[in-house]
N, C-alpha and C. Protein backbone atom coordinates (compact mmCIF):
# COMPACT_ATOMS: atom_id res chain seq x y z
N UNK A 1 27.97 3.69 17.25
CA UNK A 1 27.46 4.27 18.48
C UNK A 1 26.72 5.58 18.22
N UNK A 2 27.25 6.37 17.46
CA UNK A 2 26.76 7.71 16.82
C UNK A 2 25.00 7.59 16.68
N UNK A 3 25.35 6.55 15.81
CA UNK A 3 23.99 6.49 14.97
C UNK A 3 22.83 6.11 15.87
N UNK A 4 22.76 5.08 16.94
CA UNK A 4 21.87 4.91 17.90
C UNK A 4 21.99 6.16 18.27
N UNK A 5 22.73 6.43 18.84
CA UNK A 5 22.23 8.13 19.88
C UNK A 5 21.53 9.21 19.17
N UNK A 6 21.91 9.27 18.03
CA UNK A 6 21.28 10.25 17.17
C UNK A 6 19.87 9.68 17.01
N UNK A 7 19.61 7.78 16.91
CA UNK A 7 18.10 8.07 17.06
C UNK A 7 17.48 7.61 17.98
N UNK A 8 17.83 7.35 18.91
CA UNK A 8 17.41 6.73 20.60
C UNK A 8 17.39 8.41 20.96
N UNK A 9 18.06 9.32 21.09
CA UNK A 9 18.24 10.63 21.45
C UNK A 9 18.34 12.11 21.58
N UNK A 10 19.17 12.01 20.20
CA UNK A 10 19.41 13.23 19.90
C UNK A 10 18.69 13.95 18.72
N UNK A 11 18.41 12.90 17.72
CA UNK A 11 17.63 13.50 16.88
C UNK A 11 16.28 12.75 16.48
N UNK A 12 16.30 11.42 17.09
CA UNK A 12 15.08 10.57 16.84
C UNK A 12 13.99 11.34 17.47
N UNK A 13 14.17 11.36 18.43
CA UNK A 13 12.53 11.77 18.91
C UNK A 13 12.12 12.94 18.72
N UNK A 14 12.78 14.30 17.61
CA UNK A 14 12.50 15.21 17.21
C UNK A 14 11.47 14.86 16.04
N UNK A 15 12.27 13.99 15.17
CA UNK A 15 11.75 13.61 14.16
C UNK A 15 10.40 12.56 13.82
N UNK A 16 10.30 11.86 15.37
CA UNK A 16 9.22 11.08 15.21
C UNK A 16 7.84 12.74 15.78
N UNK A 17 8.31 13.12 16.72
CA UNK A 17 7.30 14.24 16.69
C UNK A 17 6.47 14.74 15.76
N UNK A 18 7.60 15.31 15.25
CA UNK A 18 7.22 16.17 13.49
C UNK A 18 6.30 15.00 12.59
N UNK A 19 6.75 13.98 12.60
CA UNK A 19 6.31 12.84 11.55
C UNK A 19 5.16 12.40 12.43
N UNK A 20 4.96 11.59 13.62
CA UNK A 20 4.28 10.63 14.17
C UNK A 20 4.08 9.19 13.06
N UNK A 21 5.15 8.54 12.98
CA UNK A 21 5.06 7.73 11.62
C UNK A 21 4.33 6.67 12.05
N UNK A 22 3.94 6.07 10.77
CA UNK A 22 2.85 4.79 10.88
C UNK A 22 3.61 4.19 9.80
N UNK A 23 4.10 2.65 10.32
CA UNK A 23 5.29 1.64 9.49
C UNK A 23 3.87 0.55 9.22
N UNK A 24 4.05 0.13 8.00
CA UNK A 24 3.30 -0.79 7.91
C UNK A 24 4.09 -2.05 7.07
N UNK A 25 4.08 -3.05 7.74
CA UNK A 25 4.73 -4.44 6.57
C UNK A 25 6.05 -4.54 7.07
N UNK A 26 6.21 -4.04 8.37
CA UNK A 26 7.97 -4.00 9.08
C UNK A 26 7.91 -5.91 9.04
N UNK A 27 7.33 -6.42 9.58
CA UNK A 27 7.37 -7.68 9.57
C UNK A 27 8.34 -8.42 8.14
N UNK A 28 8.49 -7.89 7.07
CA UNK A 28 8.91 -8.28 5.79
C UNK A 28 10.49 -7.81 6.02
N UNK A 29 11.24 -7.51 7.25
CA UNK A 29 12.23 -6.60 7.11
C UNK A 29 12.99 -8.49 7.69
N UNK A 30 14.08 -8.61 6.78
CA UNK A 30 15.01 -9.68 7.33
C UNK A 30 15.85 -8.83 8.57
N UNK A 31 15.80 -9.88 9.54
CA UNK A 31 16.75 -9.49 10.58
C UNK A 31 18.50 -9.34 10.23
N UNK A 32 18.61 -10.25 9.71
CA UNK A 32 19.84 -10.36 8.56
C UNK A 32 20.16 -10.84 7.40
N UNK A 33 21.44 -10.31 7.49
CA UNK A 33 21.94 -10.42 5.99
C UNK A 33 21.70 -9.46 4.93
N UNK A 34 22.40 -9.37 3.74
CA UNK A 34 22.09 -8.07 3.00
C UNK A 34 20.59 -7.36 2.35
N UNK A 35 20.57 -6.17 2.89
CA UNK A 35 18.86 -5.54 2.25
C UNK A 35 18.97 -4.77 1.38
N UNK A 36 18.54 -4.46 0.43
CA UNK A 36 18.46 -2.96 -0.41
C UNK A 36 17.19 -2.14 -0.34
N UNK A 37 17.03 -1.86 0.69
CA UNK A 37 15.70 -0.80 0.74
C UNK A 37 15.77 0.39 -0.25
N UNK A 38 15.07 0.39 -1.32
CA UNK A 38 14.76 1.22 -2.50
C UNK A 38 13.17 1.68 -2.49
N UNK A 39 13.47 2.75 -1.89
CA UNK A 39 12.41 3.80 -1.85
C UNK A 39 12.44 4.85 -2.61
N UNK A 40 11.04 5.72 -2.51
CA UNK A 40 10.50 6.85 -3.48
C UNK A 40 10.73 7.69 -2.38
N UNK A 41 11.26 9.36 -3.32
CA UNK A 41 12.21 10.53 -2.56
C UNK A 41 11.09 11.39 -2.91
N UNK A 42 10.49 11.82 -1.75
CA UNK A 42 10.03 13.47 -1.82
C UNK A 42 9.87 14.55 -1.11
N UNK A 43 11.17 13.95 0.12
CA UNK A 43 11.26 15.31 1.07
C UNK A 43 12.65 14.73 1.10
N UNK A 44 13.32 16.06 1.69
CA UNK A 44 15.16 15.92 2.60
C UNK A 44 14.63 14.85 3.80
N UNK A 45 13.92 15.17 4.31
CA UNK A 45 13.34 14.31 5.36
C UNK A 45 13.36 12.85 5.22
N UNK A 46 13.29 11.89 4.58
CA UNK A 46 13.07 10.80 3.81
C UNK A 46 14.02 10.86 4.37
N UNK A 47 15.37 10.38 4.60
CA UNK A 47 16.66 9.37 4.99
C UNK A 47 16.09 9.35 6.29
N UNK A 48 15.70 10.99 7.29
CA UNK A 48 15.81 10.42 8.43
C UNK A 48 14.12 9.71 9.06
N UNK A 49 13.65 9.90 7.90
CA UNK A 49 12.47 8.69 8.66
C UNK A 49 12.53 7.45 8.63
N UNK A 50 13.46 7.15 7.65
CA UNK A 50 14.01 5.44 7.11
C UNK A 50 14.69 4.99 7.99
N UNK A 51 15.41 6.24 8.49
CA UNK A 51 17.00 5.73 9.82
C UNK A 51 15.81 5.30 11.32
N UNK A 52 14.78 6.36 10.95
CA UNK A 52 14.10 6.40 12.28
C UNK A 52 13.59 4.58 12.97
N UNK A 53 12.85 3.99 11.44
CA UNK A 53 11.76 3.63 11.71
C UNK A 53 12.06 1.68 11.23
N UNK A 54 13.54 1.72 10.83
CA UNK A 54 14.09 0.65 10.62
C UNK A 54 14.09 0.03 11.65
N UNK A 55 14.27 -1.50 11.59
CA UNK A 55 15.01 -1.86 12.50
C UNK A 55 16.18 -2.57 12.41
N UNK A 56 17.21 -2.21 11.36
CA UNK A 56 18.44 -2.41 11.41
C UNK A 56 18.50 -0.67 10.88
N UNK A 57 20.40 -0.56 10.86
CA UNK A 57 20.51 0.93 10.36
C UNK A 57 20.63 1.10 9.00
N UNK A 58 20.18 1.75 8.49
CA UNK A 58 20.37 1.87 6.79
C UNK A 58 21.41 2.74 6.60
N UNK A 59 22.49 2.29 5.30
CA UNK A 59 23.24 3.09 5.00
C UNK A 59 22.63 3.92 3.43
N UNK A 60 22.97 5.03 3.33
CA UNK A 60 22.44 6.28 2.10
C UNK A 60 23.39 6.12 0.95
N UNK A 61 23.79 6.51 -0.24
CA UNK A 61 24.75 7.16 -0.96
C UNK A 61 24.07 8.75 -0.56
N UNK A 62 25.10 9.59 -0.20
CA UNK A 62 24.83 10.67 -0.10
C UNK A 62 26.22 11.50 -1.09
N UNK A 63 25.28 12.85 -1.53
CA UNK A 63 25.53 13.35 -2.76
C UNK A 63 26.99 14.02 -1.41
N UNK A 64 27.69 14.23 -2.55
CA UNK A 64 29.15 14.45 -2.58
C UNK A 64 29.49 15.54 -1.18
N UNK A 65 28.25 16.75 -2.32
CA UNK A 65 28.39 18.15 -1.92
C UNK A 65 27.93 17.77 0.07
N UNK A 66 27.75 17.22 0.51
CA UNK A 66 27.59 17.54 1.44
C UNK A 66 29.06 16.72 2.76
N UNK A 67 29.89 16.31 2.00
CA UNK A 67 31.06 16.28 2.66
C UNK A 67 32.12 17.24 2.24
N UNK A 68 31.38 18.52 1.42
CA UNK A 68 32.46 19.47 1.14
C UNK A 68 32.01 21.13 1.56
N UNK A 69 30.50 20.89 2.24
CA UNK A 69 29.75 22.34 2.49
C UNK A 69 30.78 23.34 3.09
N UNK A 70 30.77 24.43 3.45
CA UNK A 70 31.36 25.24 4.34
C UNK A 70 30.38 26.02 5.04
N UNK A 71 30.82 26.77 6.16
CA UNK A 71 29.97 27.10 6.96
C UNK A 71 29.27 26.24 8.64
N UNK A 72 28.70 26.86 9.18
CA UNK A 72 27.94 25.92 10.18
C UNK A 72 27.51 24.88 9.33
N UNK A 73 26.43 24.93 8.53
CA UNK A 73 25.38 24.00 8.33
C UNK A 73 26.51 22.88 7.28
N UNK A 74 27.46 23.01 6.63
CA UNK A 74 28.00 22.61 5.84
C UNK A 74 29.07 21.45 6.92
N UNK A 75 29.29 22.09 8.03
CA UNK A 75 30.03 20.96 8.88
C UNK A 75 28.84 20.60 9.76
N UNK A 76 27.59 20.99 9.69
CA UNK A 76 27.42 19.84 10.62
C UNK A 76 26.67 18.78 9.92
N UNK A 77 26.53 19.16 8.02
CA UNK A 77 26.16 17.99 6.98
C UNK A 77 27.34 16.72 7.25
N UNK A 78 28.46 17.67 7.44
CA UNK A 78 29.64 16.80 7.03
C UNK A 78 29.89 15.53 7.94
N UNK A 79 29.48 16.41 9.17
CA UNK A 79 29.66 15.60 10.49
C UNK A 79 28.34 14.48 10.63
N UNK A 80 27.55 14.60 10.59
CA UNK A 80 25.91 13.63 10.56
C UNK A 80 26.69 12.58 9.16
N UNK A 81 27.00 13.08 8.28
CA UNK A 81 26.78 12.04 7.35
C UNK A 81 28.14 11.26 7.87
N UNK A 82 29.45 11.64 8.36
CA UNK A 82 30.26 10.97 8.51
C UNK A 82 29.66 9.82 9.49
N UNK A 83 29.80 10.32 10.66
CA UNK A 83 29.64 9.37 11.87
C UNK A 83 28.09 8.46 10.97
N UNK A 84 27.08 8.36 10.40
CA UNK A 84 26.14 7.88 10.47
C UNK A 84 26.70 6.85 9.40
N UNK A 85 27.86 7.12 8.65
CA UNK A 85 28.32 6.05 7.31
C UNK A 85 27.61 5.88 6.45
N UNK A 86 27.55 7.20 6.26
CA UNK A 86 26.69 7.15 4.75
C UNK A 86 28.01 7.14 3.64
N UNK A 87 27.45 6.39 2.20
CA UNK A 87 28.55 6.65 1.16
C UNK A 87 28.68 7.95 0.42
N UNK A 88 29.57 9.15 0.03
CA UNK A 88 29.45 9.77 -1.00
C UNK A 88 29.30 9.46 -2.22
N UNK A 89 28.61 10.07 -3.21
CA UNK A 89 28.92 9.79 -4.21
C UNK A 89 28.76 11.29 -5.37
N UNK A 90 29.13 11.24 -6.55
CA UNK A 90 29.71 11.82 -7.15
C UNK A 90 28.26 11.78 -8.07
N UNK A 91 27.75 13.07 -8.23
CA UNK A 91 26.35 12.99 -9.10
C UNK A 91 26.60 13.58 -10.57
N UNK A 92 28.49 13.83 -10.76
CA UNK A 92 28.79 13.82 -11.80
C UNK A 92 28.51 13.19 -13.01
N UNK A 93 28.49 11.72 -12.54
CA UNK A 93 28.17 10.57 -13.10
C UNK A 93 29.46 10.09 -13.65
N UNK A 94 29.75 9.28 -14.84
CA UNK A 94 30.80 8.59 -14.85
C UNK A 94 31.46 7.57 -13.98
N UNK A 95 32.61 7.01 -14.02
CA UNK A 95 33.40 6.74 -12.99
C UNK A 95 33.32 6.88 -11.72
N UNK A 96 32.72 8.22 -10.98
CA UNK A 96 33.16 8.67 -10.02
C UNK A 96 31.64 7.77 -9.49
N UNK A 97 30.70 8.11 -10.09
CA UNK A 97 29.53 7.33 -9.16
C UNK A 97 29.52 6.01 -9.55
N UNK A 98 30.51 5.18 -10.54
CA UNK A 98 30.49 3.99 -10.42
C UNK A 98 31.22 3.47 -9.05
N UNK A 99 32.01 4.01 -8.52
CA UNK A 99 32.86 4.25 -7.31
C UNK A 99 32.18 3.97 -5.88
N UNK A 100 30.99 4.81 -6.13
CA UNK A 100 29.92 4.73 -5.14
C UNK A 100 28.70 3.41 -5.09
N UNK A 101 28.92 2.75 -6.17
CA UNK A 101 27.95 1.77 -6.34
C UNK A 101 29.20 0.88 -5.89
N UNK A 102 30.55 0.31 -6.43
CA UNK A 102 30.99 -0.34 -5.54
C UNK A 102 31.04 -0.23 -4.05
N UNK A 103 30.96 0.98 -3.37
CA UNK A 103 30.92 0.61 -1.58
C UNK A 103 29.88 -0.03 -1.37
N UNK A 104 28.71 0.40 -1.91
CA UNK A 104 27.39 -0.14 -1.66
C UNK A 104 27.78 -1.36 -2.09
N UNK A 105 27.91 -1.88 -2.79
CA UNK A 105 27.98 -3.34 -3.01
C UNK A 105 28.81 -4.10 -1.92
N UNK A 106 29.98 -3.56 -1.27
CA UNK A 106 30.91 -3.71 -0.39
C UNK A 106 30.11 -3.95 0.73
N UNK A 107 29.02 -2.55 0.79
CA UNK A 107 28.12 -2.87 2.41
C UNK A 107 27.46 -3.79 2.36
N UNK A 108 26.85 -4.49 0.95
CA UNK A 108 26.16 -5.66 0.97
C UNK A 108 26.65 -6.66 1.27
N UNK A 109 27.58 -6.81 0.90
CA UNK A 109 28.61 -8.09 1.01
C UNK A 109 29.48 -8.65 2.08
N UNK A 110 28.96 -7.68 3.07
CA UNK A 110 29.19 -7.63 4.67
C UNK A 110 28.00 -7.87 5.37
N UNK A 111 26.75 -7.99 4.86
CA UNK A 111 25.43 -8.20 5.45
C UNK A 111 24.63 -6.82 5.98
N UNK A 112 25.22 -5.73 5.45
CA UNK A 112 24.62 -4.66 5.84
C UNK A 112 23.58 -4.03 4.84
N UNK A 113 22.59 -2.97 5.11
CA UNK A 113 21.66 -2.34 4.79
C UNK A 113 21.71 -1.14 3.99
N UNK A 114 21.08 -1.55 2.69
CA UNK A 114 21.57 -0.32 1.54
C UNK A 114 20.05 0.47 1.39
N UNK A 115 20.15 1.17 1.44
CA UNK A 115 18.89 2.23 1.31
C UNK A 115 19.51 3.18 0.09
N UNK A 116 18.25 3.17 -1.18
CA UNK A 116 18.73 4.00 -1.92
C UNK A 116 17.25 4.47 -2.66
N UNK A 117 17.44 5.60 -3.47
CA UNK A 117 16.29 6.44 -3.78
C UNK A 117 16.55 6.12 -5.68
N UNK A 118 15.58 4.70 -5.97
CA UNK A 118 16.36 4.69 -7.56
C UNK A 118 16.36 5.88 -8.43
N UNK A 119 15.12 6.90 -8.10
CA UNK A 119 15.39 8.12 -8.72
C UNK A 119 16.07 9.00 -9.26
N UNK A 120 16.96 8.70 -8.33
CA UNK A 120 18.43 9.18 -8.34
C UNK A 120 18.21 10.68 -7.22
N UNK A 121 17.54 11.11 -7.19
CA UNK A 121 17.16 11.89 -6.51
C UNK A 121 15.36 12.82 -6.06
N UNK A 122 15.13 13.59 -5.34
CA UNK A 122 14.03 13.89 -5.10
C UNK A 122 12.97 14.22 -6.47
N UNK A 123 11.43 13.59 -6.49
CA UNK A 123 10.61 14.10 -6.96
C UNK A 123 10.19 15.21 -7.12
N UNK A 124 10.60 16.06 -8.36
CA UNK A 124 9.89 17.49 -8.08
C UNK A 124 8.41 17.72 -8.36
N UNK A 125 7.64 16.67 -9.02
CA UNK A 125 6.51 16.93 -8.95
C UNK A 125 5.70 15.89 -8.80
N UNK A 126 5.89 14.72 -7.87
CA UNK A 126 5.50 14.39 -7.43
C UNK A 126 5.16 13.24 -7.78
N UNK A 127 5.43 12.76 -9.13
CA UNK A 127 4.79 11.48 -9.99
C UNK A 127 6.31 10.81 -9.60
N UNK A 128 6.19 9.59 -9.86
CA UNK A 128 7.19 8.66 -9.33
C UNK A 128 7.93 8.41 -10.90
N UNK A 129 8.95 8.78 -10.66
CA UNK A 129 9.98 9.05 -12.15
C UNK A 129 10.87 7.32 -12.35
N UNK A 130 11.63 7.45 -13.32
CA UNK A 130 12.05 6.35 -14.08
C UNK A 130 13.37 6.17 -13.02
N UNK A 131 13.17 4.99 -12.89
CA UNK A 131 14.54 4.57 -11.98
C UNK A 131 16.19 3.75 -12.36
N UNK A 132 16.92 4.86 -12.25
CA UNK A 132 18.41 3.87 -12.93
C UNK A 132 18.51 2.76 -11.92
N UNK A 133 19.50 1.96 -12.91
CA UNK A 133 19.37 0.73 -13.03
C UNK A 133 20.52 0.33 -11.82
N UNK A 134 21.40 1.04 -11.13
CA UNK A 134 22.38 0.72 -10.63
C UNK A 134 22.20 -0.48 -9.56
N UNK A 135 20.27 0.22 -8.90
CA UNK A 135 19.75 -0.74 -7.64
C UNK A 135 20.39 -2.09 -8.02
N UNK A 136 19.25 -2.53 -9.31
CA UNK A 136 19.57 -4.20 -9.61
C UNK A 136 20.58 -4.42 -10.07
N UNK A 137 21.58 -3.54 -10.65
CA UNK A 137 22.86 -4.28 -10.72
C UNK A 137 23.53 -4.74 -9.60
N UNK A 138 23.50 -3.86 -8.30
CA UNK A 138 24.13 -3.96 -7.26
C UNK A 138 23.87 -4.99 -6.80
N UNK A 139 21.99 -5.45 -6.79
CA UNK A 139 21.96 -6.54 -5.98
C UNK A 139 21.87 -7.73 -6.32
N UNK A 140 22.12 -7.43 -8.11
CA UNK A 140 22.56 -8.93 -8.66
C UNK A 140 23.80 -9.68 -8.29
N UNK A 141 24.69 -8.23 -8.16
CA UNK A 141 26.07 -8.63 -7.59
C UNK A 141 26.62 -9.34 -6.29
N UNK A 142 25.46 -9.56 -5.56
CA UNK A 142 25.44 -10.10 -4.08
C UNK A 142 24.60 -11.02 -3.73
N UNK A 143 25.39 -12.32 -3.98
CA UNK A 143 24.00 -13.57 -3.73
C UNK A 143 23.69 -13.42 -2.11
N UNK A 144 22.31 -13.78 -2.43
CA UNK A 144 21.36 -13.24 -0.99
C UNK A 144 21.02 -12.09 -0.83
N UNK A 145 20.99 -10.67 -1.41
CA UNK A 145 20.78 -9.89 -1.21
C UNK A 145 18.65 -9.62 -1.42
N UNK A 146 18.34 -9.20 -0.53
CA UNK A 146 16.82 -9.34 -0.55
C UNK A 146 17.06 -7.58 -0.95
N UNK A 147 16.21 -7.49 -2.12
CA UNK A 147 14.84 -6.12 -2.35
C UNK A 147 13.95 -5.89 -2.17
N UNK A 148 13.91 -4.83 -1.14
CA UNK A 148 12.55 -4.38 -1.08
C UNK A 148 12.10 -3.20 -1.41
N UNK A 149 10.93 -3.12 -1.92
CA UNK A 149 10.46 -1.73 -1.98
C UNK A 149 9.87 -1.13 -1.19
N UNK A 150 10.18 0.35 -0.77
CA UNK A 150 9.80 0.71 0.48
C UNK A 150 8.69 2.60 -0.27
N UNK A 151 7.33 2.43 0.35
CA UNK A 151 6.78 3.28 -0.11
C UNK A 151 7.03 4.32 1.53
N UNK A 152 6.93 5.85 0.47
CA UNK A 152 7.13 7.16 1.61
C UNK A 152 6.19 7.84 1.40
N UNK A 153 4.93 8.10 2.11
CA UNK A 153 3.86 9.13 2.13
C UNK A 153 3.69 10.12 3.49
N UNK A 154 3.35 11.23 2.87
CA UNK A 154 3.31 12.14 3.49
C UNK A 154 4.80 13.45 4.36
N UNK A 155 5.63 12.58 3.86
CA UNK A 155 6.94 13.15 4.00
C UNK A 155 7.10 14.65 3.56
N UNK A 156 6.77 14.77 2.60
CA UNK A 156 6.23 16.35 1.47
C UNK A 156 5.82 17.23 2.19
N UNK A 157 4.62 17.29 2.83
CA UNK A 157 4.04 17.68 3.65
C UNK A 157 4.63 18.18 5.16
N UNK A 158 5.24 17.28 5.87
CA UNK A 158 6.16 17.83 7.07
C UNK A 158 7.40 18.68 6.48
N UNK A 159 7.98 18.59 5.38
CA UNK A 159 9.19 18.78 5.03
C UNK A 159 8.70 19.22 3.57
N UNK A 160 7.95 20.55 3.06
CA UNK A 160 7.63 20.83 2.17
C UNK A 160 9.09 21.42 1.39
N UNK A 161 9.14 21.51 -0.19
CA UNK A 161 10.43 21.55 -0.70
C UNK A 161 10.54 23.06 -0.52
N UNK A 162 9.60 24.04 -0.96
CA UNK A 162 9.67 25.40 -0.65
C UNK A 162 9.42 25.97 0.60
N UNK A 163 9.28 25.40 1.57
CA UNK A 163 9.28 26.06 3.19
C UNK A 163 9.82 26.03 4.15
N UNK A 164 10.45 26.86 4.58
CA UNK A 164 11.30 27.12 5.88
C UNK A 164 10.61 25.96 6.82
N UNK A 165 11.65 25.06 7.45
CA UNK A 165 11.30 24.67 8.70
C UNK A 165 10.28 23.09 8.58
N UNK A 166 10.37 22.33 9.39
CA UNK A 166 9.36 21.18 9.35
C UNK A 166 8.16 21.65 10.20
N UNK A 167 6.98 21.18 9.34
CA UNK A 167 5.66 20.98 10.01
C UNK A 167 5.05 19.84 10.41
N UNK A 168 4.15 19.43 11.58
CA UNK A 168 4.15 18.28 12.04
C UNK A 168 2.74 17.75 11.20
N UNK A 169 2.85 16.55 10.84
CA UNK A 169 2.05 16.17 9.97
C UNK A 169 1.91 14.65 10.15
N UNK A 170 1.55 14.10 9.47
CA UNK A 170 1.40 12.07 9.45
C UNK A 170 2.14 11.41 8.36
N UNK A 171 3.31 10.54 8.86
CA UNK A 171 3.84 10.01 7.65
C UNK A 171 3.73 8.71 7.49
N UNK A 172 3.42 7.90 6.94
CA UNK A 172 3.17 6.54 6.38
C UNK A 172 4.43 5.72 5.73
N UNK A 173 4.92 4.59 6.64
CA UNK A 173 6.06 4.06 5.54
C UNK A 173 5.82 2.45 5.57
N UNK A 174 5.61 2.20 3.77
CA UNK A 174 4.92 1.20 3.67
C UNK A 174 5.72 -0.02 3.10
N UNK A 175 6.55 -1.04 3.90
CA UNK A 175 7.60 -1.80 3.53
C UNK A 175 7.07 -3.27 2.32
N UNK A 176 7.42 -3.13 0.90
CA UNK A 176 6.15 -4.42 0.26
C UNK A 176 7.41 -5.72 0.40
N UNK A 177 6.62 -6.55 -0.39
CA UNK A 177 7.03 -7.71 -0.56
C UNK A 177 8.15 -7.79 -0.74
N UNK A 178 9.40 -8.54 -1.38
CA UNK A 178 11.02 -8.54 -2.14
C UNK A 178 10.53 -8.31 -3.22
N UNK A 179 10.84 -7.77 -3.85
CA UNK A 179 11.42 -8.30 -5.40
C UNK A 179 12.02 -8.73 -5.84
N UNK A 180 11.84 -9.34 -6.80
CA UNK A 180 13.34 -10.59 -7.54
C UNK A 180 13.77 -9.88 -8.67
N UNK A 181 14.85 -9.41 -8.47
CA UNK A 181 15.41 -8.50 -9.64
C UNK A 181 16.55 -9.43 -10.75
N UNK A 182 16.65 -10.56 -10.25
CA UNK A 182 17.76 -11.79 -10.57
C UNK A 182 17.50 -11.68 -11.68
N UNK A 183 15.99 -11.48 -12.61
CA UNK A 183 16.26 -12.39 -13.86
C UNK A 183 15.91 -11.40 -14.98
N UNK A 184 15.67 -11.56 -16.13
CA UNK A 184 15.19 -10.63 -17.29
C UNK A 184 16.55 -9.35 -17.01
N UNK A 185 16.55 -8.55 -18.62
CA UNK A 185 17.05 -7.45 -18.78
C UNK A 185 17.27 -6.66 -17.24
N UNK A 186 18.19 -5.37 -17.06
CA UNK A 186 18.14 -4.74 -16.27
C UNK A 186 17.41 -4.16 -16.30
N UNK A 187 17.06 -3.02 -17.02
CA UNK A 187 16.23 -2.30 -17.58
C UNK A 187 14.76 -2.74 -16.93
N UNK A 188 14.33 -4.12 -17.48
CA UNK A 188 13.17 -4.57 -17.05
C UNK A 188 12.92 -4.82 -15.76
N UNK A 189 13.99 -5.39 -15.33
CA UNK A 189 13.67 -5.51 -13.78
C UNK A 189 13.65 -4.22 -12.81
N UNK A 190 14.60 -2.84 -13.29
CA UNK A 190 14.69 -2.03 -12.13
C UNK A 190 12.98 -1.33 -12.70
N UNK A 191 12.22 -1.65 -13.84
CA UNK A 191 10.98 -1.12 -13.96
C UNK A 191 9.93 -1.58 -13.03
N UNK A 192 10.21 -2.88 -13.06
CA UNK A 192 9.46 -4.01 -11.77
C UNK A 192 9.54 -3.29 -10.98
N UNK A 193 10.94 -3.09 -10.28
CA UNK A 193 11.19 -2.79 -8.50
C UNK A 193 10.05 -1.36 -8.62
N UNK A 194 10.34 -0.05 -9.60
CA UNK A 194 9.87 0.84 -9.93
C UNK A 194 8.04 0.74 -9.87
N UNK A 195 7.46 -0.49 -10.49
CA UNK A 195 6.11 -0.70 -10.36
C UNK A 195 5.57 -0.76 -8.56
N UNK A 196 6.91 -1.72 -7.92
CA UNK A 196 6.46 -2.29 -7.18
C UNK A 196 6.35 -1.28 -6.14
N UNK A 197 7.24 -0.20 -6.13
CA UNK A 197 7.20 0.87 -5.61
C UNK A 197 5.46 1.62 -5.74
N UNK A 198 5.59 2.25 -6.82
CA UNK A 198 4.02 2.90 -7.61
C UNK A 198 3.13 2.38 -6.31
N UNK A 199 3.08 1.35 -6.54
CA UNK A 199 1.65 0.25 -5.70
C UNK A 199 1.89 0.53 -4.65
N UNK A 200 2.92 0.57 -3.83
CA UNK A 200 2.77 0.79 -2.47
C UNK A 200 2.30 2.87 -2.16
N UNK A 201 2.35 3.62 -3.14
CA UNK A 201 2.53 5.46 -3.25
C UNK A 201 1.30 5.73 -3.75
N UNK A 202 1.25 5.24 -4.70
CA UNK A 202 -0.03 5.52 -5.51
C UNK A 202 0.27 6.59 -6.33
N UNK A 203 1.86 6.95 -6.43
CA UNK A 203 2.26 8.25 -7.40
C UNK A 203 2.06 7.68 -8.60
N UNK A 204 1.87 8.56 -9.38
CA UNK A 204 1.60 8.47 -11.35
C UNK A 204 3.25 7.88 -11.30
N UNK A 205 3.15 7.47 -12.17
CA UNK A 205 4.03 7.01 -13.04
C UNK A 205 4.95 7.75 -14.34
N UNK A 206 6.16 7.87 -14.23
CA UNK A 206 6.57 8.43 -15.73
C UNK A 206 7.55 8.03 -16.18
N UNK A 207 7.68 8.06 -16.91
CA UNK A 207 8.66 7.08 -17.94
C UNK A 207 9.70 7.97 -18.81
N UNK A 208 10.19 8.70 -17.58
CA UNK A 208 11.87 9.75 -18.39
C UNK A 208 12.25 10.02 -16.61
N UNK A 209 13.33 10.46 -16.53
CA UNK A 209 14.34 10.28 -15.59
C UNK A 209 14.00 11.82 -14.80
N UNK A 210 13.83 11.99 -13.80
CA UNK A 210 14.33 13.22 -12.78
C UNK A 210 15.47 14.05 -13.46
N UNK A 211 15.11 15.15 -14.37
CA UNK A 211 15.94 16.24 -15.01
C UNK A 211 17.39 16.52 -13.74
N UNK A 212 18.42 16.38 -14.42
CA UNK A 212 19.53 16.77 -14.02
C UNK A 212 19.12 18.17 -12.84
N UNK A 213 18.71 19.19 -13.61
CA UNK A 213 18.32 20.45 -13.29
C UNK A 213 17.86 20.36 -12.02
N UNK A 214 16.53 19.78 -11.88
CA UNK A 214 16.00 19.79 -10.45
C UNK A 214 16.81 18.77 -9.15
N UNK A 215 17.57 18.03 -9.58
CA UNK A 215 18.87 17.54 -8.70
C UNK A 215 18.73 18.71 -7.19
């Protein structure tokens, strides 16, 4: 219930303001059964234009720290991500974020909607970085699970990484074909999903991982 109100109400139509988004290829979105929407990260903004502009609800892995903030802004991270059911996860790595790839697999396996950023996290400069492999393991793990790649433009721009505050700008979200991640190496296939991404952004390409650091 949360989650409609927040975007039928309370926070949707803030955010379509700021954005004025333009969805292109929604038609490719299964009405049901399990999705993995794997998109490219380059604003904070990005989850809530995905939540906006879906038409089922997407669930996030969201990083740990924000079910442990303190302060105003730290409970009302805590509170948005609870009620909206997003997963934590542990950017420790190890164990703890293998933890987090099982719920996700859990939400698949219930017919629900996985939205994840293979990056592992935001672009700091803008070229579309090397993507772990967890996506296609997950959705090897779930017969029926459809991939798609979902391109994010102009997000940067409303939601610049160094500036106070959102600016209203034009955002573009461009839903492609599935991908079939079923067959060949992991490795090879989460490069596929990774290409298939590129094509819909038009970001450069690079071939080493989003530095821990800029996390």
């Amino acid at each position: 219930m949360w989650f409609w109100l927040l975007r039928r109400v309370l926070l949707g139509p803030v955010v379509r303001w700021f954005t004025r988004p333009r969805v292109v290829g929604l038609d490719r979105f299964p009405a049901a059964g399990p999705v993995v929407v794997a998109a490219n990260h380059r604003a904070e903004i990005d989850s809530l234009v995905l939540s906006l502009v879906l038409p089922r609800r997407p669930r996030f892995l969201a990083k740990a720290e924000y079910y442990a903030g303190t302060g105003l802004r730290g409970r009302v991270e805590r509170w948005l991500c609870t009620v909206t059911g997003q997963i934590p996860v542990d950017r420790s790595g190890g164990s703890a974020a293998s933890a987090s790839l099982v719920a996700a697999e859990r939400l698949l396996r219930s017919g629900g909607v996985w939205a994840i950023y293979p990056e592992g996290t935001r672009s700091p400069d803008g070229r579309l970085h090397r993507g772990h492999t967890g996506v296609v393991r997950v959705a090897r793990a779930v017969p029926g699970a459809v991939v798609l790649p979902v391109g994010l433009l102009g997000t940067e721009a409303v939601d610049p990484p160094a500036g106070r505050g959102w600016r209203r700008g034009q955002v573009t979200v461009v839903v492609g074909a599935p991908v079939d991640v079923r067959h060949g190496e992991v490795r090879e296939a989460t490069d596929r999903l990774m290409a298939a991404i590129g094509e819909l952004t038009g970001q450069q390409p690079l071939d080493r991982y989003v530095p821990r650091r800029a996390a």
